[in-house]
Protein backbone atom coordinates (compact mmCIF):
# COMPACT_ATOMS: atom_id res chain seq x y z
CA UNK A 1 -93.06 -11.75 43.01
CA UNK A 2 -89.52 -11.37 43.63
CA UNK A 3 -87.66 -8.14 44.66
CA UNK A 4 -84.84 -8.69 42.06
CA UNK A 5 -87.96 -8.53 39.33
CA UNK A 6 -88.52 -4.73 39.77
CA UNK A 7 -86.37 -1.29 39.91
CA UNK A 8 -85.66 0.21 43.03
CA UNK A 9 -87.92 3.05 42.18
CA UNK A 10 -90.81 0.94 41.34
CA UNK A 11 -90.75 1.64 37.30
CA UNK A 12 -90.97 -1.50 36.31
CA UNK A 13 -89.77 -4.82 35.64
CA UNK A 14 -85.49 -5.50 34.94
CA UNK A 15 -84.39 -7.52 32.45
CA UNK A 16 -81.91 -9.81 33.83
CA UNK A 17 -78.21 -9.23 32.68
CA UNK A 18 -76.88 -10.39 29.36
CA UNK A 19 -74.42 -13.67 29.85
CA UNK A 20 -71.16 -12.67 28.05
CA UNK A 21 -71.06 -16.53 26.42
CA UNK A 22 -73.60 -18.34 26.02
CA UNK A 23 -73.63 -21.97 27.46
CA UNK A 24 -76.24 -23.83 29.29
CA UNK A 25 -79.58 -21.45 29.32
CA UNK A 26 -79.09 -21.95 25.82
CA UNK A 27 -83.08 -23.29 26.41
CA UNK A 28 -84.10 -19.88 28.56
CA UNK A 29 -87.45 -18.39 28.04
CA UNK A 30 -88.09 -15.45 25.61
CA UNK A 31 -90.93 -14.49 27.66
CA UNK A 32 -92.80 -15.51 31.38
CA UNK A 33 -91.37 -18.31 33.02
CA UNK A 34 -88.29 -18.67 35.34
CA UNK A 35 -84.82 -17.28 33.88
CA UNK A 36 -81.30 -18.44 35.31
CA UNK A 37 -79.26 -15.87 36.76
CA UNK A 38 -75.76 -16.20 37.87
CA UNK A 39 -74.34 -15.31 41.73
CA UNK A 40 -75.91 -17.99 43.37
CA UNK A 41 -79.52 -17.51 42.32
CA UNK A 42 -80.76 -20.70 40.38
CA UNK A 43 -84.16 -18.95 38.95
CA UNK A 44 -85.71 -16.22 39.39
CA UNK A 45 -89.96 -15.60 38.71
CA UNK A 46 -90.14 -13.51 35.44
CA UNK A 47 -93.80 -11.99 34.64
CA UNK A 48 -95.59 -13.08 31.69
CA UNK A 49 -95.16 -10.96 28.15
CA UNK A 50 -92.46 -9.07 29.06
CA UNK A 51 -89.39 -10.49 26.54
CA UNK A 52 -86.19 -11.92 27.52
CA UNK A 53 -82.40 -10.48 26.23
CA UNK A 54 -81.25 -12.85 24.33
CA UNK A 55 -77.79 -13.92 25.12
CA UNK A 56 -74.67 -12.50 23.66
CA UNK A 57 -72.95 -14.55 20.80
CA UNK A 58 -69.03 -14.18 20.51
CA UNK A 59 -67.89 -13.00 17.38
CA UNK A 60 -65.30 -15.05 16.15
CA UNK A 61 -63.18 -13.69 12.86
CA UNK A 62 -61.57 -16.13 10.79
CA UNK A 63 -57.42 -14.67 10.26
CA UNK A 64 -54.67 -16.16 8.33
CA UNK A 65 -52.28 -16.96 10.80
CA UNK A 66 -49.12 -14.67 9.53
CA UNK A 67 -50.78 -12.23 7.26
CA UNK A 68 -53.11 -9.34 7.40
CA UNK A 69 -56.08 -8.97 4.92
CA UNK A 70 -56.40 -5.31 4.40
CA UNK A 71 -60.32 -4.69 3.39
CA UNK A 72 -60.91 -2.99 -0.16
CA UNK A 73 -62.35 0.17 1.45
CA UNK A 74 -59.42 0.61 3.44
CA UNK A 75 -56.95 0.47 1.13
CA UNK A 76 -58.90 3.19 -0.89
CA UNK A 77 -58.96 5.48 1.99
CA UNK A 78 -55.92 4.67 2.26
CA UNK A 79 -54.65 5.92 -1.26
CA UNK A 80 -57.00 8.63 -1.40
CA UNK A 81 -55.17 10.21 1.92
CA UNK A 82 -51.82 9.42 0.34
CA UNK A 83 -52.56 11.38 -2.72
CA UNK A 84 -54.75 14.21 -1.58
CA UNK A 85 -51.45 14.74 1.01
CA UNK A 86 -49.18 14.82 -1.53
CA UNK A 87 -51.19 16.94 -3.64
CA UNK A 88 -51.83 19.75 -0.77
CA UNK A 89 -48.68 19.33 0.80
CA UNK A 90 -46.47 19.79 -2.01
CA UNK A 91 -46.94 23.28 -3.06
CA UNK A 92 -46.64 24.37 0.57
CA UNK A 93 -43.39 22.66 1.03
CA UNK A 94 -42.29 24.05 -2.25
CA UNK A 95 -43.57 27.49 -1.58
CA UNK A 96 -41.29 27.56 1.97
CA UNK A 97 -38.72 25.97 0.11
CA UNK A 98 -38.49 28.97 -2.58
CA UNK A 99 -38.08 31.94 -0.15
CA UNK A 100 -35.81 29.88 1.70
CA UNK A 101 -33.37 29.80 -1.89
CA UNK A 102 -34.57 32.99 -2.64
CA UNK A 103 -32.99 34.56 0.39
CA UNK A 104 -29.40 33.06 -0.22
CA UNK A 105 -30.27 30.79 2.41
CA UNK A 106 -29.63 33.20 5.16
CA UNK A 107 -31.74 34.05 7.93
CA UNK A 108 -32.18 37.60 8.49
CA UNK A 109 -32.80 38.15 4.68
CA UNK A 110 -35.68 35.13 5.15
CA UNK A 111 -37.25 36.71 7.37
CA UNK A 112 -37.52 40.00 5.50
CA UNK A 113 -38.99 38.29 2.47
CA UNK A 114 -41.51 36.22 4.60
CA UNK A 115 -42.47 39.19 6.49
CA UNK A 116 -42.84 41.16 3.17
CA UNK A 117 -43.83 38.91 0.52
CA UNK A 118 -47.39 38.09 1.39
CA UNK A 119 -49.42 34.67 1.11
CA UNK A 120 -51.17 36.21 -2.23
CA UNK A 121 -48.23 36.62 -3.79
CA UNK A 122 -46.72 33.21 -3.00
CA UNK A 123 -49.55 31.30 -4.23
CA UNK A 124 -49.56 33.17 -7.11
CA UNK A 125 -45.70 33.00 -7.85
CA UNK A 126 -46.26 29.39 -7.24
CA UNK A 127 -49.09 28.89 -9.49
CA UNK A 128 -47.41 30.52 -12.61
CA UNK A 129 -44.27 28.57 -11.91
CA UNK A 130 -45.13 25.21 -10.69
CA UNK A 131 -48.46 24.35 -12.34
CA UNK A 132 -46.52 23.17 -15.08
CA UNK A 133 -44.72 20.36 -12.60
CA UNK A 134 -47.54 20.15 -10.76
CA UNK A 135 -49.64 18.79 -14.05
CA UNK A 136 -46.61 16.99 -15.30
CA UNK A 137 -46.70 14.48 -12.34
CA UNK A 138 -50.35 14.58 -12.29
CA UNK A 139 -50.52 13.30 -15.81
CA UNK A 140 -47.63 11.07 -15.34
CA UNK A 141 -49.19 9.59 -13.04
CA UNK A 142 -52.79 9.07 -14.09
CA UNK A 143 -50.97 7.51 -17.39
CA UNK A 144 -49.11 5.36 -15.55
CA UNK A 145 -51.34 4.12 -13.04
CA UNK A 146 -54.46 3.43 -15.89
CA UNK A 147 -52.03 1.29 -17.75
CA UNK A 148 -50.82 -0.24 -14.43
CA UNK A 149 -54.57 -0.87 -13.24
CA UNK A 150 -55.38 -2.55 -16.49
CA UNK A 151 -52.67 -4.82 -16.48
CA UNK A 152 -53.26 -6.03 -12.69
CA UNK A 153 -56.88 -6.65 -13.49
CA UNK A 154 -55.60 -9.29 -16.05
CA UNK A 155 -54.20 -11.43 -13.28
CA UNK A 156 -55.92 -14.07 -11.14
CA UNK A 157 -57.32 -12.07 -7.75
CA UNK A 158 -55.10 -12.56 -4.96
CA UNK A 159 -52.04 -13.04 -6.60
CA UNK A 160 -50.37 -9.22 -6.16
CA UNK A 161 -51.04 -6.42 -4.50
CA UNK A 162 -52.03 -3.36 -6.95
CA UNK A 163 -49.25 -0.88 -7.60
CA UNK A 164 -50.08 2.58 -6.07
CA UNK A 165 -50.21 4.35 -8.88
CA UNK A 166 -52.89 1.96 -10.29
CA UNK A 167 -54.74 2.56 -6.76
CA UNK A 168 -54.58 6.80 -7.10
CA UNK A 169 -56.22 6.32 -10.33
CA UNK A 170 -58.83 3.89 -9.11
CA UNK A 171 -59.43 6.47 -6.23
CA UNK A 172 -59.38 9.91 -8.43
CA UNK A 173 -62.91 10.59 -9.87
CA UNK A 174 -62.23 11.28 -14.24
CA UNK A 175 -63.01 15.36 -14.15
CA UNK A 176 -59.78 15.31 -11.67
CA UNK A 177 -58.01 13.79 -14.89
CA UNK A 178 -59.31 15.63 -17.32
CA UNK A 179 -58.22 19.13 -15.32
CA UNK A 180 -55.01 17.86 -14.97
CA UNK A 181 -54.65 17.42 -18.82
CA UNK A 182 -56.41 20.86 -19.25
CA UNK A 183 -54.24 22.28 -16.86
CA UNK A 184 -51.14 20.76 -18.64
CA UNK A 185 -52.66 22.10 -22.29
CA UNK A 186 -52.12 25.64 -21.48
CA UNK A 187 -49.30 25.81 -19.29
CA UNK A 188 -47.15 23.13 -21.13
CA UNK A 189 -44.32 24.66 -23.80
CA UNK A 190 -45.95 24.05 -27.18
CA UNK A 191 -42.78 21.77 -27.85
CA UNK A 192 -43.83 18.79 -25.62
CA UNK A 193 -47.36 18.94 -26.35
CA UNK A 194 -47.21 16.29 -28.27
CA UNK A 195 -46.88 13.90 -25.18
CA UNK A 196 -50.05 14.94 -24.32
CA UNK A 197 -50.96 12.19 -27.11
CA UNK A 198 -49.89 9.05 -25.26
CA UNK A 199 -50.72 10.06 -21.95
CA UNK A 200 -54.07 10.93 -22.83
CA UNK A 201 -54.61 8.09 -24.53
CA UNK A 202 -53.14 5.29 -21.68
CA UNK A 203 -55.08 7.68 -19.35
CA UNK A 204 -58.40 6.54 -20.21
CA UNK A 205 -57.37 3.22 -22.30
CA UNK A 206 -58.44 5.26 -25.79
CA UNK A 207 -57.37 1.63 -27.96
CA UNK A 208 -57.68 2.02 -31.77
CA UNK A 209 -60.46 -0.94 -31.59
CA UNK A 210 -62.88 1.46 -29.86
CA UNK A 211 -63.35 4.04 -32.83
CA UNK A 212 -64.73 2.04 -34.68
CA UNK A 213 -66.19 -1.91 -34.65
CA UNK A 214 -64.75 -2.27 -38.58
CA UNK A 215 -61.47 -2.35 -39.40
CA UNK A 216 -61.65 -0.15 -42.39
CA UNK A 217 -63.53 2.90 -40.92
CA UNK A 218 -61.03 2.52 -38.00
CA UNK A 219 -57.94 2.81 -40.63
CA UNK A 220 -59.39 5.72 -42.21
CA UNK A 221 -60.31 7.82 -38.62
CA UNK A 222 -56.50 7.12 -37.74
CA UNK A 223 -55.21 8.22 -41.39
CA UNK A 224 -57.62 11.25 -40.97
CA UNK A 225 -56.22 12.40 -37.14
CA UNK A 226 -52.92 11.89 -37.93
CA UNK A 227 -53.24 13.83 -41.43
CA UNK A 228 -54.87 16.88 -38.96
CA UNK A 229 -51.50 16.19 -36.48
CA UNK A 230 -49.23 16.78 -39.72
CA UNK A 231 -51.05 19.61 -41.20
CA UNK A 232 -50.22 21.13 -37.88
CA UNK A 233 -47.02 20.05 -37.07
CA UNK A 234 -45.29 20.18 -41.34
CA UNK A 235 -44.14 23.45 -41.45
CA UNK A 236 -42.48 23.44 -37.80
CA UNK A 237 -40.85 20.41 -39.32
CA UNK A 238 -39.66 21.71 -42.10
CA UNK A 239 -38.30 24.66 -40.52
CA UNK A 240 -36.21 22.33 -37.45
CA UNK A 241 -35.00 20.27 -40.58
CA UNK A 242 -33.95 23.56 -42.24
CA UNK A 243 -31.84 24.99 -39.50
CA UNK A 244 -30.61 21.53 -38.79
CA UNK A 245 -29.25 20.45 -34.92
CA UNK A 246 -32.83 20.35 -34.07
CA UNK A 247 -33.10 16.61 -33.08
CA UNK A 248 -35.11 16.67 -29.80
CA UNK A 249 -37.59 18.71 -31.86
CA UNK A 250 -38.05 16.26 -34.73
CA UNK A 251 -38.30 13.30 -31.76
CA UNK A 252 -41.11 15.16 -29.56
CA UNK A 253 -43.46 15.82 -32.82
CA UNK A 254 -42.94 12.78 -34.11
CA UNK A 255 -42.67 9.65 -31.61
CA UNK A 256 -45.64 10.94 -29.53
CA UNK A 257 -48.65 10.30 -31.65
CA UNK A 258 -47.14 6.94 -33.00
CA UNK A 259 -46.96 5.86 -29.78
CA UNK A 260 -50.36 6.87 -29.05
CA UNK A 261 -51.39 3.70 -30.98
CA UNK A 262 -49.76 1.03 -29.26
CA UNK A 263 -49.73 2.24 -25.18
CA UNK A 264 -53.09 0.93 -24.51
CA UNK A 265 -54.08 -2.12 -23.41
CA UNK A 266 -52.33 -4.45 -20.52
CA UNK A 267 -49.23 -5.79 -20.09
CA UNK A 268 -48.01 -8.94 -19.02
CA UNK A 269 -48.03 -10.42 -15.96
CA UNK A 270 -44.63 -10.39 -15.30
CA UNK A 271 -43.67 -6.51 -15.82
CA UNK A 272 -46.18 -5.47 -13.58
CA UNK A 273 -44.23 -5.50 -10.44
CA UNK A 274 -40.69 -4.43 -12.15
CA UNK A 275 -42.24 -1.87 -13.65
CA UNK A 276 -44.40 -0.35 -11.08
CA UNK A 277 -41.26 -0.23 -9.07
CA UNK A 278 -39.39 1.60 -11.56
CA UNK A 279 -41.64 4.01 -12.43
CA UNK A 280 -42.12 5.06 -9.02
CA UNK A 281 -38.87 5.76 -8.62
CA UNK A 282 -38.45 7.20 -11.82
CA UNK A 283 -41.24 9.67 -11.91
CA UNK A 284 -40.41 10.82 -8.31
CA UNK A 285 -36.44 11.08 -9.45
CA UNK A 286 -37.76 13.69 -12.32
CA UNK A 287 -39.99 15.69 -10.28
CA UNK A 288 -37.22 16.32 -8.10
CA UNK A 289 -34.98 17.34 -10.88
CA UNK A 290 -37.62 19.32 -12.22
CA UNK A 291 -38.39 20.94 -9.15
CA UNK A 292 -35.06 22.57 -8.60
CA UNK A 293 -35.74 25.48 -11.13
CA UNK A 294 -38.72 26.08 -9.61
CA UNK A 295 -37.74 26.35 -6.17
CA UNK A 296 -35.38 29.26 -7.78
CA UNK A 297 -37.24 30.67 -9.23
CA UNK A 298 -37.67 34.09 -7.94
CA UNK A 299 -40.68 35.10 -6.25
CA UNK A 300 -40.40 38.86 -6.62
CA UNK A 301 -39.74 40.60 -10.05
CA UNK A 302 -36.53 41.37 -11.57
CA UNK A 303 -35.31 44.72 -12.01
CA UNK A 304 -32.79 47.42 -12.71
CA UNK A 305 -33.01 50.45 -10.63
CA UNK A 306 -30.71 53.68 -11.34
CA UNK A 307 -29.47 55.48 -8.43
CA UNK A 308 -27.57 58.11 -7.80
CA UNK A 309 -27.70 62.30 -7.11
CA UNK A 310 -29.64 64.85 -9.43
CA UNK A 311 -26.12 66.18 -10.59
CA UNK A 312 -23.57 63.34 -10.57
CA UNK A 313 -22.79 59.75 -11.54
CA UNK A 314 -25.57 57.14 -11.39
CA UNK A 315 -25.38 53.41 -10.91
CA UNK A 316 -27.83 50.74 -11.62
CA UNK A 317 -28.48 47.82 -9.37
CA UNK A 318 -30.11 44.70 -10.78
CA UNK A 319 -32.31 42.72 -8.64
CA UNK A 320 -35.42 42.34 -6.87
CA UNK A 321 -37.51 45.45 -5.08
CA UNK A 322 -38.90 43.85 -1.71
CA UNK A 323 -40.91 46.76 -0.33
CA UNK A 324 -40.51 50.34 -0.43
CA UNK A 325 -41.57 53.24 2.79
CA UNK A 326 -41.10 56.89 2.60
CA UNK A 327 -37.48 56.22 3.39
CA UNK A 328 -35.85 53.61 1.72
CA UNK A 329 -36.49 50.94 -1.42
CA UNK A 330 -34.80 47.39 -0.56
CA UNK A 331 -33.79 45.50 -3.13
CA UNK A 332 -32.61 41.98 -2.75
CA UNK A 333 -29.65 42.21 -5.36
CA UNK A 334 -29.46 39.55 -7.66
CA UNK A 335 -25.78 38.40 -7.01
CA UNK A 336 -26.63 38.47 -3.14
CA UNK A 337 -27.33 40.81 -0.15
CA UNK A 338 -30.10 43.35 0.75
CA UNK A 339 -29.19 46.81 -0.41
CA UNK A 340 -31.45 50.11 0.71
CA UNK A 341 -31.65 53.10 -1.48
CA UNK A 342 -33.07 56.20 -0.10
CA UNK A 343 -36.25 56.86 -2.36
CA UNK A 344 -34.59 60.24 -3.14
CA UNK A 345 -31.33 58.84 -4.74
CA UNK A 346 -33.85 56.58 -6.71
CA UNK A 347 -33.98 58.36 -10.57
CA UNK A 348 -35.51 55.26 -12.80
CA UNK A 349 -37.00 51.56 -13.00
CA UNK A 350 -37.36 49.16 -15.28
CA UNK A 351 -38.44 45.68 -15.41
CA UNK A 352 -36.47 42.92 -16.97
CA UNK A 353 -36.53 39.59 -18.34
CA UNK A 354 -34.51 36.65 -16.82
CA UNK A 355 -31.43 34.52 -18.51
CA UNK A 356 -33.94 31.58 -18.16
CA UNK A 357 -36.73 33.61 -20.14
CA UNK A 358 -34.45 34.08 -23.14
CA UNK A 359 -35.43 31.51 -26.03
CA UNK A 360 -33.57 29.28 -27.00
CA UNK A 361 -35.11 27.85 -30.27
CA UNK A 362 -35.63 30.05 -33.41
CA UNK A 363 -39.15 27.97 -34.52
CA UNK A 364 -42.90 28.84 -34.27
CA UNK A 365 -46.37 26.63 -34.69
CA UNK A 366 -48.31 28.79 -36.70
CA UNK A 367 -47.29 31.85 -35.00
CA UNK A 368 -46.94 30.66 -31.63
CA UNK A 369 -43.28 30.13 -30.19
CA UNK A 370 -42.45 26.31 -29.40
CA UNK A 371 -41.51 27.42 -26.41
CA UNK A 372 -43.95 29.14 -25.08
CA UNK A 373 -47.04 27.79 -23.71
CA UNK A 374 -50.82 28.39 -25.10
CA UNK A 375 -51.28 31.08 -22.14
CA UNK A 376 -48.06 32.87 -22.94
CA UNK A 377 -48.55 32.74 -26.70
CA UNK A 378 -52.12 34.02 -26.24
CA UNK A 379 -51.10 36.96 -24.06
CA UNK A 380 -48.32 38.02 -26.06
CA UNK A 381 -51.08 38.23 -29.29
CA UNK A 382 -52.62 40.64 -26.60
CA UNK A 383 -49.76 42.48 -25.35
CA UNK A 384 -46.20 42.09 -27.70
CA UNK A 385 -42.94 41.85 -26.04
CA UNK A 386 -41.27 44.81 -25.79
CA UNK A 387 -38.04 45.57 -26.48
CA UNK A 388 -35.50 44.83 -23.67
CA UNK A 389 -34.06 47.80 -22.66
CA UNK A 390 -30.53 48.78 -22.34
CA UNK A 391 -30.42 48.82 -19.04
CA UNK A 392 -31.10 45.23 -18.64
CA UNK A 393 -28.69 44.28 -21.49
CA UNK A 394 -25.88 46.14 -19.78
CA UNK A 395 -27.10 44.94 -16.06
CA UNK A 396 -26.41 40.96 -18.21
C-alpha cells in the first residue's frame, strides 16, 4: 500500500483532502478503490470499507441585483434592540440631564449634587417624576403601532416595509403592554384617564364585533359600559359645566370613550406610510416637550430654612438642603447659587410645596382631585395635606 494512505505516526488510514469544487471525480469511490488526488498524483490505492469525503458543493445564494432582503428574524432583533435601547437608555440620559438643570448648569455646583445626591435617590426622583412620560410614550406607542400592524397586514406581502412602531409591537410580548397601561392607571392625572379608553382599545384591536356575535346583545353591552362611564364621570360634568371655562375638561371625558368605538380595525392602504411617518415624528416631538418639566424638576426637596442668631433678626432661605456635616447645611437656593449655613445659625425647617404642585382646577371624581393621580389621591385618603405654612407663602 501506498505511503500517502497512512499517518506519519502509523494511526491509521488519511482521508484524502476535500476538492473545494467539485468537477471531474464527480464518479469517485465512497469506499475501496483508487481516489484522484490533485499535485500530480493521478490515483492513489484506498483500502476497502473505509468511506470517502465527499466533495464540497459551493453554495450559491440567489440576490436581487440592487436590493437587500433583510430576513424576518433579523429585522425583529433588530426592533427588539431598538426599543429595549430606548427604553434603558432614556431614563439614564434623563436622569444626567436633570442634575445637569438642576445645578444652573454650572460645573462646580454639578459636581456637588452628583457627588451628594446618590444613585437611590435619582432613580427614585426619576421614577415619581417620569413614569408618567415614560408610560405615556409606551402606550402611545403600543396604540399606534397595533393599529399600524393591522393595517400593513391588509396589504399584499412585499409591497411596504412595516412601520416601526408596528414592528415594537410585534416584538413586545402583551404583559409588557398591559404594565404599561397599569403603570399609566395610577400615575396618570385622573383628568386624562379617559384616553386610556382608545388606546387600550387600538392596543389590542378590542372591535365592538368581538363582544358579542349578535348585534343586539352587542348594542346593549355598549349602552351598559358607557352608562357605568357616565355614572362616573356626571357629576364631574356637571360641576365643569357649572363653573363654566372648563372646555378641555368637557373634551377629555367625553371624546375618549366615543372614540373607543371606531379606532379599531385597519386602515387603508394608502395612509399607512403618511401616517406612520407622522406619527413618528409627532409622538417623539411631544415627548420632548413633555420631557422638559421633568428634566426640572428638582431632584432634592424644597424648603425654607430660618437662619439667623438666638437674639437677633432671622432670615429664611428657600431652596433645596444638599447635605448637612457637623459644620455647615448647603442649600442649593432656589433662585441660584450654593449657600452654607453654619448648623448653629440654623433655628427651623419646613418643607414646602412647589408653584407647579398648586392645582389648578377646582373639580373632584368622587372625592378624588382631577388632577391628581390614583396614587396621589390614595395617599392623601391616608395622609391629608397639610396646611402650607407661612413660611412658604411668604418665601412665594
Amino acid at each position: 500500500m501506498s505511503a500517502a494512505t497512512t499517518a506519519a505516526d502509523g494511526d491509521g488510514p488519511v482521508p484524502p483532502p476535500r476538492r473545494s469544487v467539485p468537477g471531474d471525480d464527480a464518479t469517485a469511490p465512497t469506499t475501496g478503490g483508487t481516489v484522484p488526488v490533485a499535485g500530480g498524483v493521478d490515483t492513489i490505492d484506498w483500502p476497502a470499507g473505509v468511506p470517502v469525503a465527499e466533495p464540497a458543493e459551493p453554495v450559491v445564494a440567489e440576490v436581487e441585483h440592487g436590493r437587500v432582503r433583510w430576513d424576518p428574524a433579523e429585522r425583529r432583533a433588530r426592533a427588539s434592540q431598538s426599543f429595549w435601547t430606548a427604553v434603558v437608555g432614556v431614563p439614564a440620559i434623563f436622569s444626567v440631564l436633570r442634575l445637569g438643570v438642576e445645578a444652573g448648569g454650572e460645573l462646580q455646583t454639578t459636581l456637588l449634587l452628583v457627588a451628594n445626591v446618590g444613585p437611590v435617590n435619582l432613580l427614585a426622583g426619576f421614577l415619581t417624576t417620569a413614569a408618567r412620560l415614560l408610560s405615556t410614550g409606551m402606550v402611545a406607542v403600543f396604540a399606534l403601532g397595533a393599529v399600524l400592524a393591522v393595517s400593513a397586514d391588509q396589504l399584499p406581502p412585499g409591497t411596504r416595509r412595516r412601520p416601526l412602531f408596528a414592528r415594537w409591537a410585534d416584538i413586545t410580548p402583551a404583559w409588557v403592554v398591559l404594565a404599561s397601561f397599569l403603570l399609566a392607571l395610577i400615575t396618570w392625572p385622573l383628568l386624562y384617564l379617559p384616553l386610556l379608553l382608545p388606546a387600550f382599545v387600538a392596543a389590542f384591536q378590542l372591535r365592538p364585533a368581538r363582544l358579542h356575535e349578535r348585534v343586539l346583545p352587542r348594542l346593549l353591552i355598549i349602552v351598559a359600559l358607557l352608562a357605568g362611564y357616565g355614572w362616573l364621570m356626571l357629576p364631574t360634568l356637571r360641576e365643569a359645566v357649572k363653573q363654566g371655562g372648563e372646555g378641555l375638561v368637557l373634551a377629555l371625558i367625553v371624546v375618549p370613550p366615543l372614540l373607543a368605538l371606531f379606532i379599531a380595525g385597519p386602515l387603508p392602504g394608502l395612509v399607512i406610510r403618511p401616517l406612520a411617518s407622522v406619527t413618528e415624528v409627532a409622538v417623539l416631538a411631544t415627548l420632548v416637550w413633555a420631557a422638559v418639566p421633568v428634566i426640572s424638576t428638582p431632584v432634592l426637596p424644597l424648603t425654607v430654612t430660618t437662619v439667623g442668631p438666638e437674639s437677633g433678626p432671622t432670615e429664611d432661605v428657600r431652596g433645596h438642603v444638599v447635605t448637612t456635616d457637623d459644620v455647615n447645611m448647603v442649600i442649593l437656593q432656589e433662585q441660584g447659587g450654593v449657600r452654607y449655613v453654619s448648623v448653629d445659625l440654623v433655628r427651623a425647617q419646613v418643607l414646602c410645596p412647589s408653584e407647579e404642585e398648586l392645582p389648578r382646577h377646582q373639580l373632584r371624581i368622587h372625592d378624588f382631585h382631577v388632577e391628581d393621580s390614583l396614587l396621589e389621591g390614595m395617599g392623601r385618603r391616608v395622609r391629608p395635606v397639610h396646611r402650607i405654612d407661612a413660611a412658604c407663602r411668604t418665601a412665594l
